[in-house]
PDB file of N, CA and C in Angstrom:
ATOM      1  N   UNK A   1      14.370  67.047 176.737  1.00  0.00           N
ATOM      2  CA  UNK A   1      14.893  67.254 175.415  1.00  0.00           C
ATOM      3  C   UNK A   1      13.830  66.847 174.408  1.00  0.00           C
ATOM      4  N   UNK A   2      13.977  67.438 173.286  1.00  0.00           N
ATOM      5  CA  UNK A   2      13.145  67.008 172.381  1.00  0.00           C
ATOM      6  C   UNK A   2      13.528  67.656 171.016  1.00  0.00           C
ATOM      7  N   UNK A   3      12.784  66.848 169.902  1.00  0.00           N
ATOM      8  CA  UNK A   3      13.741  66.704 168.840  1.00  0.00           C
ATOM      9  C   UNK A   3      13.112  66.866 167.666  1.00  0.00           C
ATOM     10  N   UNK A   4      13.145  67.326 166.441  1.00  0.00           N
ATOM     11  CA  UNK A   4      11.796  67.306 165.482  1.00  0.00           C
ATOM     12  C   UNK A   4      12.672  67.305 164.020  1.00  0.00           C
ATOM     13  N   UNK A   5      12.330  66.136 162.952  1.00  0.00           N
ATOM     14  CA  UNK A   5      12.788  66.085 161.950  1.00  0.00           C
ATOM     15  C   UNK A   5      11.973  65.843 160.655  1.00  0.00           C
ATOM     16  N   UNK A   6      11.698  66.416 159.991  1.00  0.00           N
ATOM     17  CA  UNK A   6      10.743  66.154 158.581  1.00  0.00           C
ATOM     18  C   UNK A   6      11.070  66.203 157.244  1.00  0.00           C
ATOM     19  N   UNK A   7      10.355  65.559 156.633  1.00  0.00           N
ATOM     20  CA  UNK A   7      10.959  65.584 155.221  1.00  0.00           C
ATOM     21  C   UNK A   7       9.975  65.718 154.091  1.00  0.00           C
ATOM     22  N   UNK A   8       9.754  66.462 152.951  1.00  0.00           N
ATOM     23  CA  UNK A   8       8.773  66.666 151.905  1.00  0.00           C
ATOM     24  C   UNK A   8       9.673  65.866 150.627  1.00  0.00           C
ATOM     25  N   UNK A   9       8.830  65.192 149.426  1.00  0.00           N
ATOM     26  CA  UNK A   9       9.395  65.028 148.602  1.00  0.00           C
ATOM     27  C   UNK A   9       7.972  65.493 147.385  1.00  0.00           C
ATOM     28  N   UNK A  10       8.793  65.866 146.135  1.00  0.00           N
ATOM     29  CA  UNK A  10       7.563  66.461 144.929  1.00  0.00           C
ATOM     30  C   UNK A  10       7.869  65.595 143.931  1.00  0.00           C
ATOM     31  N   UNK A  11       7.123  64.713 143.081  1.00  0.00           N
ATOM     32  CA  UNK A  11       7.299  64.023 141.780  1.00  0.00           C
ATOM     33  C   UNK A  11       6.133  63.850 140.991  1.00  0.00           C
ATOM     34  N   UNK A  12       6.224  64.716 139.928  1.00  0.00           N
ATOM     35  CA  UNK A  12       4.578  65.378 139.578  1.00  0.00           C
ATOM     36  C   UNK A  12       3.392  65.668 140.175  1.00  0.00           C
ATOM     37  N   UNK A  13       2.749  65.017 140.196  1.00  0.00           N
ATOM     38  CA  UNK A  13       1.162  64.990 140.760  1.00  0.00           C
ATOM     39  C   UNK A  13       1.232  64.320 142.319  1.00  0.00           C
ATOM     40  N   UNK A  14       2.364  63.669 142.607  1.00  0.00           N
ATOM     41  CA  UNK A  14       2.132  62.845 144.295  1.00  0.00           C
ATOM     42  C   UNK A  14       3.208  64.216 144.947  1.00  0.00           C
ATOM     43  N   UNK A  15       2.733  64.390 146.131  1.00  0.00           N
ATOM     44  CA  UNK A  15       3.876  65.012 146.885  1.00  0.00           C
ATOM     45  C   UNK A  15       3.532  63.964 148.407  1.00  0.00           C
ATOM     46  N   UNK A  16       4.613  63.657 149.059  1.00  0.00           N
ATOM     47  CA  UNK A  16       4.957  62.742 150.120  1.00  0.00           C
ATOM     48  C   UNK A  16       6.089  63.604 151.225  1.00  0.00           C
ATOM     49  N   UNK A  17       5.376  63.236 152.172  1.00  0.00           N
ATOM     50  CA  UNK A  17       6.129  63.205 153.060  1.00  0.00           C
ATOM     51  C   UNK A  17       6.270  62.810 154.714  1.00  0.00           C
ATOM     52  N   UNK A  18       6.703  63.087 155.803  1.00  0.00           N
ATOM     53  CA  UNK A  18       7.068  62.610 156.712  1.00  0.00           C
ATOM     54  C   UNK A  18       7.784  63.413 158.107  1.00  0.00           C
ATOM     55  N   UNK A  19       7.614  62.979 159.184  1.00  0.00           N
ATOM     56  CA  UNK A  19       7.615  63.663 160.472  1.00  0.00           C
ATOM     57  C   UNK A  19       8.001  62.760 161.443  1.00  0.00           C
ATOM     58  N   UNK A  20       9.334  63.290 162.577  1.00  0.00           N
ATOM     59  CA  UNK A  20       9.448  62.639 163.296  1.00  0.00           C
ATOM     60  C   UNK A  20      10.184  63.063 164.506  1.00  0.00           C
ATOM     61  N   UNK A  21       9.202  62.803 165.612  1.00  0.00           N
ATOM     62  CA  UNK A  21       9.191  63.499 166.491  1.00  0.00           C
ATOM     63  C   UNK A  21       9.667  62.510 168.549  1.00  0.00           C
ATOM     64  N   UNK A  22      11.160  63.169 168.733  1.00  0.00           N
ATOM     65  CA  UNK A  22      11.360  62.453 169.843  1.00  0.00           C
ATOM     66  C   UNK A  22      11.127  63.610 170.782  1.00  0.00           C
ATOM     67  N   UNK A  23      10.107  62.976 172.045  1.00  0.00           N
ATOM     68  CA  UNK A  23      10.560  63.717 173.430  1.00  0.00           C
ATOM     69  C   UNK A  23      10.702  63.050 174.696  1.00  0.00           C
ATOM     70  N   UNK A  24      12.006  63.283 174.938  1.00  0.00           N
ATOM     71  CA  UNK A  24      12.454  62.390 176.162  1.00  0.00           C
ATOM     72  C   UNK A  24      11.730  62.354 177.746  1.00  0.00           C
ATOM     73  N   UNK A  25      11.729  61.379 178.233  1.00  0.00           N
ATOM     74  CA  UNK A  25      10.785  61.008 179.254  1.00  0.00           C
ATOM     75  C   UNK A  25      11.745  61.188 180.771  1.00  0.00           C
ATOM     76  N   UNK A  26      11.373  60.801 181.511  1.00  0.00           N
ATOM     77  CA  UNK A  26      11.754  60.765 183.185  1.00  0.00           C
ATOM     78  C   UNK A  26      11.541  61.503 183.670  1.00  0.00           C
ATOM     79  N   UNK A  27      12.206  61.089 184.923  1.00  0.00           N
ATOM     80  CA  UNK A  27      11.130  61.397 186.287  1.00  0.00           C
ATOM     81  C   UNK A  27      11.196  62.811 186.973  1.00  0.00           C
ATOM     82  N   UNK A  28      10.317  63.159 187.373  1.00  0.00           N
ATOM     83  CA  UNK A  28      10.064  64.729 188.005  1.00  0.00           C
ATOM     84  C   UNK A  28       9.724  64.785 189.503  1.00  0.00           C
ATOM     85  N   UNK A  29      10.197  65.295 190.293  1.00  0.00           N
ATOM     86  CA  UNK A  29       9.554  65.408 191.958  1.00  0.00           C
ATOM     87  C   UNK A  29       8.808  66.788 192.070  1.00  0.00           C
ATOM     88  N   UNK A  30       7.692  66.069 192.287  1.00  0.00           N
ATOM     89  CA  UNK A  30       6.757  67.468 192.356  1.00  0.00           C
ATOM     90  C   UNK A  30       7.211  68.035 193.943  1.00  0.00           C
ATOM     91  N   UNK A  31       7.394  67.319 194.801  1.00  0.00           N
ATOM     92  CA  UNK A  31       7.110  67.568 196.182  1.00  0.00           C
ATOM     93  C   UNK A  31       8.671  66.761 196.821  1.00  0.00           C
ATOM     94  N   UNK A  32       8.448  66.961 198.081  1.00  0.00           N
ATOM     95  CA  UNK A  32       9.047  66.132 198.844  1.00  0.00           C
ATOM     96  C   UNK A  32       8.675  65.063 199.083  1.00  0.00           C
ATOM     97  N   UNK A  33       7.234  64.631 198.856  1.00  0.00           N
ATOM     98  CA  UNK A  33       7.032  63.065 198.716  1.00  0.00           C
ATOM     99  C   UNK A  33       6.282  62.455 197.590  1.00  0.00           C
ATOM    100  N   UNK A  34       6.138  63.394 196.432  1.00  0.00           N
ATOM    101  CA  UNK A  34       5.492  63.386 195.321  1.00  0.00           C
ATOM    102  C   UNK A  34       6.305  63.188 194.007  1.00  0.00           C
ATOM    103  N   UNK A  35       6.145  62.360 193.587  1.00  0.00           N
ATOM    104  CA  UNK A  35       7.223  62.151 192.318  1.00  0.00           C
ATOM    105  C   UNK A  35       6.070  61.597 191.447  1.00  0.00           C
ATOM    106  N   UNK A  36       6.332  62.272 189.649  1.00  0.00           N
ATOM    107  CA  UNK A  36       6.185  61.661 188.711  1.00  0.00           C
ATOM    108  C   UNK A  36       7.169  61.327 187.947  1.00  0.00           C
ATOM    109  N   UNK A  37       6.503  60.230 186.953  1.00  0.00           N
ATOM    110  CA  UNK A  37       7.179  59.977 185.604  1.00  0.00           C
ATOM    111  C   UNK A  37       6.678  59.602 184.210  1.00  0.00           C
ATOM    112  N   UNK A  38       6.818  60.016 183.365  1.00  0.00           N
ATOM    113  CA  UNK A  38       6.539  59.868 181.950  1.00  0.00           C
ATOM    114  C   UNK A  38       7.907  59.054 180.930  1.00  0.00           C
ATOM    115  N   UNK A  39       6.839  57.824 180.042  1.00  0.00           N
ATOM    116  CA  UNK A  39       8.122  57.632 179.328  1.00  0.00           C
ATOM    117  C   UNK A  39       8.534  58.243 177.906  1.00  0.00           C
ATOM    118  N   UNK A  40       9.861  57.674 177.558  1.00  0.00           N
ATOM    119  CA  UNK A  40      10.038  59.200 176.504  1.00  0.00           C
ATOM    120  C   UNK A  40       8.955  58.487 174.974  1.00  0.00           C
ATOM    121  N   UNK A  41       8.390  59.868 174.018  1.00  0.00           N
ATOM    122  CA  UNK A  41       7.783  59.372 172.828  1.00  0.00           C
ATOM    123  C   UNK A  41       8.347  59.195 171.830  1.00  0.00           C
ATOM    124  N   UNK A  42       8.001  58.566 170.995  1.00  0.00           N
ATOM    125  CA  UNK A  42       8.765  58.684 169.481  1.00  0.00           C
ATOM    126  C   UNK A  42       7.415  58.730 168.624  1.00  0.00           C
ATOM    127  N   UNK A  43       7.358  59.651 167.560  1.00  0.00           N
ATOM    128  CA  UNK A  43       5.900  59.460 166.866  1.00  0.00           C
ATOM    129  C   UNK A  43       6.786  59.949 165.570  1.00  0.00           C
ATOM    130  N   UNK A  44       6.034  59.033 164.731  1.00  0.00           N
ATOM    131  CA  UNK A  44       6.157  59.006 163.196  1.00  0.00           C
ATOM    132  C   UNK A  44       5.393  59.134 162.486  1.00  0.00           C
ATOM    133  N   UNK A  45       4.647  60.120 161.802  1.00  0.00           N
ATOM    134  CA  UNK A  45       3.237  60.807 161.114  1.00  0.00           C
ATOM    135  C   UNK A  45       4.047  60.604 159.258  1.00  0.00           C
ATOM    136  N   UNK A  46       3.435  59.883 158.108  1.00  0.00           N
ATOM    137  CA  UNK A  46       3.609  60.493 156.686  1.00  0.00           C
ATOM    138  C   UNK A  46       2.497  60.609 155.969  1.00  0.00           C
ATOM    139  N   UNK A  47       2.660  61.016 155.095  1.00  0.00           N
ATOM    140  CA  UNK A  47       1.449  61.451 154.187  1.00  0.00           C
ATOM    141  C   UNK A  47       1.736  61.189 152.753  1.00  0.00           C
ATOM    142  N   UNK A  48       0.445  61.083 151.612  1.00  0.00           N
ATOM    143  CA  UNK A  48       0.731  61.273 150.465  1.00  0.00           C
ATOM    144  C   UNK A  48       0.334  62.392 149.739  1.00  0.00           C
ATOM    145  N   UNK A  49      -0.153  62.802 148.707  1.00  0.00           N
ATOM    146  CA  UNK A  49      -0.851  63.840 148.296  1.00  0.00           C
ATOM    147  C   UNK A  49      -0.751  63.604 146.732  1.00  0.00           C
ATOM    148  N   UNK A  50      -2.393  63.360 145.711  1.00  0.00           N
ATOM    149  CA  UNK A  50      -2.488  62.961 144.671  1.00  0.00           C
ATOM    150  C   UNK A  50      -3.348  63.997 144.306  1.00  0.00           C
ATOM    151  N   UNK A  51      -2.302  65.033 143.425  1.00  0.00           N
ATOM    152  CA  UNK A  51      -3.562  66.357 142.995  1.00  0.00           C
ATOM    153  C   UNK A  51      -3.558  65.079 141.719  1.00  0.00           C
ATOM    154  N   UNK A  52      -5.870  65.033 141.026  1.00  0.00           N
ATOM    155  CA  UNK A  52      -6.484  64.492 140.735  1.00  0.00           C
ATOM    156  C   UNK A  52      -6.622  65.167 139.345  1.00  0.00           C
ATOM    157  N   UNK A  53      -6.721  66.516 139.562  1.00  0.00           N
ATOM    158  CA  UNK A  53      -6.792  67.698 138.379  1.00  0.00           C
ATOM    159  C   UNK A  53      -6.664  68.944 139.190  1.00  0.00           C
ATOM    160  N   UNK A  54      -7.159  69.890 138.682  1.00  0.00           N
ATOM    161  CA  UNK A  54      -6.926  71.371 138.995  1.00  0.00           C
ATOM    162  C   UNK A  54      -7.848  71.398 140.641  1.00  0.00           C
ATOM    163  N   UNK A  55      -8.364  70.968 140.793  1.00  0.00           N
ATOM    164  CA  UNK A  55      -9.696  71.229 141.732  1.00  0.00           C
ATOM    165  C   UNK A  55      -9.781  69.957 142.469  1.00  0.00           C
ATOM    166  N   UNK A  56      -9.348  68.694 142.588  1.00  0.00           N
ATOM    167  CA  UNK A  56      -9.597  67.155 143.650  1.00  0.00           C
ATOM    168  C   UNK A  56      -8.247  66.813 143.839  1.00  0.00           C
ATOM    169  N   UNK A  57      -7.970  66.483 144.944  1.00  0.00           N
ATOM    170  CA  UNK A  57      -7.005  66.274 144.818  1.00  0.00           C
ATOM    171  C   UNK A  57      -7.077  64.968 146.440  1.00  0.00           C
ATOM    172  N   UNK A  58      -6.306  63.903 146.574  1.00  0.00           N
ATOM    173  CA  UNK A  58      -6.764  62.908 147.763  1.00  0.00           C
ATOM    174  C   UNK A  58      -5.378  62.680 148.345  1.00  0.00           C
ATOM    175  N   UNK A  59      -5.594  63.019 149.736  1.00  0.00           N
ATOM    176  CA  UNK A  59      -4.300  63.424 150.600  1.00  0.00           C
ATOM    177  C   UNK A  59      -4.793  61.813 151.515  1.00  0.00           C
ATOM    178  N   UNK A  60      -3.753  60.675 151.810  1.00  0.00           N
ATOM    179  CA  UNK A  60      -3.671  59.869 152.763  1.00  0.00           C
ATOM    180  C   UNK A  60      -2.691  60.214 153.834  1.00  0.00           C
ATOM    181  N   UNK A  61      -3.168  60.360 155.015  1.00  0.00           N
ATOM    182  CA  UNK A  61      -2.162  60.359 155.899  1.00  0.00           C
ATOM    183  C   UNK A  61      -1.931  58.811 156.942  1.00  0.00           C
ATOM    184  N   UNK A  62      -0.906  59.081 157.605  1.00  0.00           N
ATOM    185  CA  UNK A  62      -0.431  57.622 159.012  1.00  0.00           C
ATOM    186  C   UNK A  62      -0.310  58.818 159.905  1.00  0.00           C
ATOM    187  N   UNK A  63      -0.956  58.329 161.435  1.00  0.00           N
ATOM    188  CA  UNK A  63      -0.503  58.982 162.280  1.00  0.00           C
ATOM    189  C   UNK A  63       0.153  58.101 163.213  1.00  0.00           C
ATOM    190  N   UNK A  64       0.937  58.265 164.275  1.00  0.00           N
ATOM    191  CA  UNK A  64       1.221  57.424 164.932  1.00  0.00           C
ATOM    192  C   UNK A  64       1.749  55.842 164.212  1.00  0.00           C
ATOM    193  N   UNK A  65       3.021  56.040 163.232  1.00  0.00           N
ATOM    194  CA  UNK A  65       3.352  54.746 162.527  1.00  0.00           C
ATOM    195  C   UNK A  65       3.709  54.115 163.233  1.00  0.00           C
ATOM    196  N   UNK A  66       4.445  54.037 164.311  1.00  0.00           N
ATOM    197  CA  UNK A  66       5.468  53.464 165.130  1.00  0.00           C
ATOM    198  C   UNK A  66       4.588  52.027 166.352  1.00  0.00           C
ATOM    199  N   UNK A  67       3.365  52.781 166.380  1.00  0.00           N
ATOM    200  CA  UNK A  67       2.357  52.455 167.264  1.00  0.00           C
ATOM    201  C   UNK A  67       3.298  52.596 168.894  1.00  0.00           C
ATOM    202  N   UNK A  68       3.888  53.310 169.297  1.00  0.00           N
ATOM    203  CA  UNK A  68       4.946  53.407 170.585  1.00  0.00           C
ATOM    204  C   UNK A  68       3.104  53.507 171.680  1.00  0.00           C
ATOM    205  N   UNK A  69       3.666  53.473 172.820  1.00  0.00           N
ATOM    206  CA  UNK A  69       2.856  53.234 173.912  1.00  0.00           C
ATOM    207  C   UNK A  69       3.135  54.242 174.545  1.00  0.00           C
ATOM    208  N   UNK A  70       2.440  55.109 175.475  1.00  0.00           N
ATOM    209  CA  UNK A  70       2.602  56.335 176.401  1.00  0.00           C
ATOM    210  C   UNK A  70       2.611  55.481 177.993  1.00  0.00           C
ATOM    211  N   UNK A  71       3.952  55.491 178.798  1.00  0.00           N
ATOM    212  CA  UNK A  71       3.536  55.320 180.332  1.00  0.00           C
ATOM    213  C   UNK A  71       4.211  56.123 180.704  1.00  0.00           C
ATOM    214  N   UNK A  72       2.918  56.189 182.205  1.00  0.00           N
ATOM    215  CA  UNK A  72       3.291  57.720 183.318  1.00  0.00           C
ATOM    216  C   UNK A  72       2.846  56.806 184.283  1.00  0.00           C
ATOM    217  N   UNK A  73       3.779  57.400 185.345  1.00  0.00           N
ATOM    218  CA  UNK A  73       3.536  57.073 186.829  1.00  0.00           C
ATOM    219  C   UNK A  73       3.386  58.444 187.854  1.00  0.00           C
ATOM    220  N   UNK A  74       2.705  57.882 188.578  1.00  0.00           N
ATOM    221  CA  UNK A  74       2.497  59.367 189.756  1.00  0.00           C
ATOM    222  C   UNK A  74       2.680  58.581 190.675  1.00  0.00           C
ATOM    223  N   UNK A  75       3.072  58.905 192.337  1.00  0.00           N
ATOM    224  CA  UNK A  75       3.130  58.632 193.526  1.00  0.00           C
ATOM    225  C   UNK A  75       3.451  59.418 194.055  1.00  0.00           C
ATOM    226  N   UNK A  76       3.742  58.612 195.549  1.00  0.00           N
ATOM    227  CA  UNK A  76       3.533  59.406 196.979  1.00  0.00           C
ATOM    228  C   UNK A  76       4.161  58.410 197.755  1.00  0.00           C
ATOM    229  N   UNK A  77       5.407  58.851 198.548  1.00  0.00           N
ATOM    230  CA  UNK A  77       6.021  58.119 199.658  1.00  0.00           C
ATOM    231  C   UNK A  77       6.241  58.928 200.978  1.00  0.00           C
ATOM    232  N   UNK A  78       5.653  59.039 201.865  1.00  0.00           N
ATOM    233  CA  UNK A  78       5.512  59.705 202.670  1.00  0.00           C
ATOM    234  C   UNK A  78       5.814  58.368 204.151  1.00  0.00           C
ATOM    235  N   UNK A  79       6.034  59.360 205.500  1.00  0.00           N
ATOM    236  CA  UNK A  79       5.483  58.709 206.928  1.00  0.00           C
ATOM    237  C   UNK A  79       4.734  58.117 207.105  1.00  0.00           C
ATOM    238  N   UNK A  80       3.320  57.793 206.567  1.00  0.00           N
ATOM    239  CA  UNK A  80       2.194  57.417 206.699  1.00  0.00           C
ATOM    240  C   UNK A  80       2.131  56.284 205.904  1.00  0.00           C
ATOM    241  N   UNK A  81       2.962  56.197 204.651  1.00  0.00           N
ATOM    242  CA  UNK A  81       3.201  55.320 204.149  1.00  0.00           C
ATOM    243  C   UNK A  81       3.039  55.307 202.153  1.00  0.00           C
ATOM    244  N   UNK A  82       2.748  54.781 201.388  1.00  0.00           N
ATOM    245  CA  UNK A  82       3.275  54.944 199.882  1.00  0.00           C
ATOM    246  C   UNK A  82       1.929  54.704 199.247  1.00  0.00           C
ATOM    247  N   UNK A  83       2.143  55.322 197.930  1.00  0.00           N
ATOM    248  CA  UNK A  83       0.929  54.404 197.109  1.00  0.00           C
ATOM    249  C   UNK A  83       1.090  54.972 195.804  1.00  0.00           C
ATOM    250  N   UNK A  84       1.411  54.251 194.654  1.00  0.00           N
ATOM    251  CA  UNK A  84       1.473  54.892 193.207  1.00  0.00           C
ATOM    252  C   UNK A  84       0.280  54.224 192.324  1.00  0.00           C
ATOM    253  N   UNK A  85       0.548  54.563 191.055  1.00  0.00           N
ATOM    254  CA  UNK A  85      -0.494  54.902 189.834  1.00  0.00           C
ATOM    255  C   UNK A  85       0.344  54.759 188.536  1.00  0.00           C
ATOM    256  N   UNK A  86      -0.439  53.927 187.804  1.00  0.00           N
ATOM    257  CA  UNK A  86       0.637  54.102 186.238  1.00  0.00           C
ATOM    258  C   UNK A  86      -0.524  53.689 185.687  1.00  0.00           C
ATOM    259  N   UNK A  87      -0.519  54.320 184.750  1.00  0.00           N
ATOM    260  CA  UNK A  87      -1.229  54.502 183.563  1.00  0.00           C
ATOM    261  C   UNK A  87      -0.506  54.444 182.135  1.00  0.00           C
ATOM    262  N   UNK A  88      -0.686  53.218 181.117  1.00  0.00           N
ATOM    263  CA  UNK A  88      -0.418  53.044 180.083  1.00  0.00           C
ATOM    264  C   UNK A  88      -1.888  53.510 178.996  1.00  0.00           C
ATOM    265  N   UNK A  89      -1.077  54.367 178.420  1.00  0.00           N
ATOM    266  CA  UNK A  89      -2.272  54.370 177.062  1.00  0.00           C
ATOM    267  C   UNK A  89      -1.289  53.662 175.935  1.00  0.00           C
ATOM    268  N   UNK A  90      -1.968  52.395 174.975  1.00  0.00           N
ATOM    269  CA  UNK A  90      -1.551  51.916 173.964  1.00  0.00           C
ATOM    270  C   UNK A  90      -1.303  52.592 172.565  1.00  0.00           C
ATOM    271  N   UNK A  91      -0.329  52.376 171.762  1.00  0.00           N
ATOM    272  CA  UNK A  91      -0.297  53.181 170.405  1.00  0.00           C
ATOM    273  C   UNK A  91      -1.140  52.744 169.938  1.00  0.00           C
ATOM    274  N   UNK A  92      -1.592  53.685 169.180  1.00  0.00           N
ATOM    275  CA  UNK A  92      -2.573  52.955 167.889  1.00  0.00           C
ATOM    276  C   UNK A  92      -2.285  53.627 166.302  1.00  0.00           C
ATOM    277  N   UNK A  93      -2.138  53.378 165.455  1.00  0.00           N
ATOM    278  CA  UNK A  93      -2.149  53.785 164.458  1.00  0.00           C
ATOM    279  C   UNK A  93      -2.944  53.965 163.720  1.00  0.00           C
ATOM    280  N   UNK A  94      -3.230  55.440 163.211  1.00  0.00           N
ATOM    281  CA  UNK A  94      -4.787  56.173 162.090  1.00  0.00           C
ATOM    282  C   UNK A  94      -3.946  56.503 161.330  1.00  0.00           C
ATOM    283  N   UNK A  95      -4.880  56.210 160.169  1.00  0.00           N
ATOM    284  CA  UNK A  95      -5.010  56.018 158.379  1.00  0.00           C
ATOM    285  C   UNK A  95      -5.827  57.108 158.367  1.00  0.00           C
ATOM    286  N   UNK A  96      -6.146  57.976 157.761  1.00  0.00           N
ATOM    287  CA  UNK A  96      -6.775  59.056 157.032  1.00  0.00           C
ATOM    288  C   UNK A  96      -7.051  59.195 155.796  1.00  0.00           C
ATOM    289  N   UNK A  97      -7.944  59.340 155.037  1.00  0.00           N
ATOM    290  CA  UNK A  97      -7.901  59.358 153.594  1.00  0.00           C
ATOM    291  C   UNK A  97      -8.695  60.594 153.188  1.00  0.00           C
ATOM    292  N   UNK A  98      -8.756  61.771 152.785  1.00  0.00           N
ATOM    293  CA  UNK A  98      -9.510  62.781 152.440  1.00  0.00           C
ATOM    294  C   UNK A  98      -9.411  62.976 151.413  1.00  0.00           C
ATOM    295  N   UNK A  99     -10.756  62.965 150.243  1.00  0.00           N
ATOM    296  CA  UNK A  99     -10.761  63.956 149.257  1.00  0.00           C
ATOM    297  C   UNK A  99     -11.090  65.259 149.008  1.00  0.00           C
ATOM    298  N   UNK A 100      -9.720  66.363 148.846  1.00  0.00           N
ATOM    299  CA  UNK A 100     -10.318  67.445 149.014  1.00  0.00           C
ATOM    300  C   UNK A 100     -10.567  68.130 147.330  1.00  0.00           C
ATOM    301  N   UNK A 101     -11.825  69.119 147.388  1.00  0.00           N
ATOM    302  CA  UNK A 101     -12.183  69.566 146.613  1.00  0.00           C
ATOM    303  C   UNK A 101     -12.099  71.188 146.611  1.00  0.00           C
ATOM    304  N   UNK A 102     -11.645  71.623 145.486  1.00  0.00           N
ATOM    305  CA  UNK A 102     -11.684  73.413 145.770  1.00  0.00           C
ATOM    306  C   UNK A 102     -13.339  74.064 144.668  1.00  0.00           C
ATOM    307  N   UNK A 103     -13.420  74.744 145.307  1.00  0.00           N
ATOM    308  CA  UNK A 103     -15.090  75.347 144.454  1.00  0.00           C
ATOM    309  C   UNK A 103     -14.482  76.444 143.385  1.00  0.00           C
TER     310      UNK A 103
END
């Protein structure tokens, strides 16, 4: 399952807004002795936006507000005997700041 909700707001010169995004996790059998799993995400992305004048304008974004963590597991249970794998990647949260310019 998975899920997607956003929101824009306009008040003169700033426009803001926001993103938020669930996709549910668990486990999958690849095989008869092969199973993965992933856990579920939640990511929260907003932004600002400061038109400067006609032509500059400086957009900040957040990616990843939540800082949530990604874990997956893979294995193998077989006759011969077992052996799994998990791998965590940590959240991190990026700041962005761009000034954009039109010619």
């Amino acid at each position: 399952m998975s899920a997607t909700a956003g929101v824009d707001y306009k008040a003169g010169a700033l426009t803001s807004g926001a993103s938020f995004v669930y996709s549910s996790g668990g486990h999958v059998r690849l095989s008869l002795n092969e199973f993965t799993y992933a856990s579920a995400r939640r990511d929260l992305e907003m932004y600002g936006l400061w038109k400067l004048d006609n032509k500059l304008q400086l957009r900040v974004s957040i990616a990843n507000a939540l800082r949530h963590d990604w874990i997956s597991d893979r294995g193998y249970a077989g006759a011969a005997g077992s052996s799994g794998t998990r791998s965590t990647q940590p959240g991190k949260t990026w700041v962005r700041a761009m000034l954009e310019a039109r010619f």
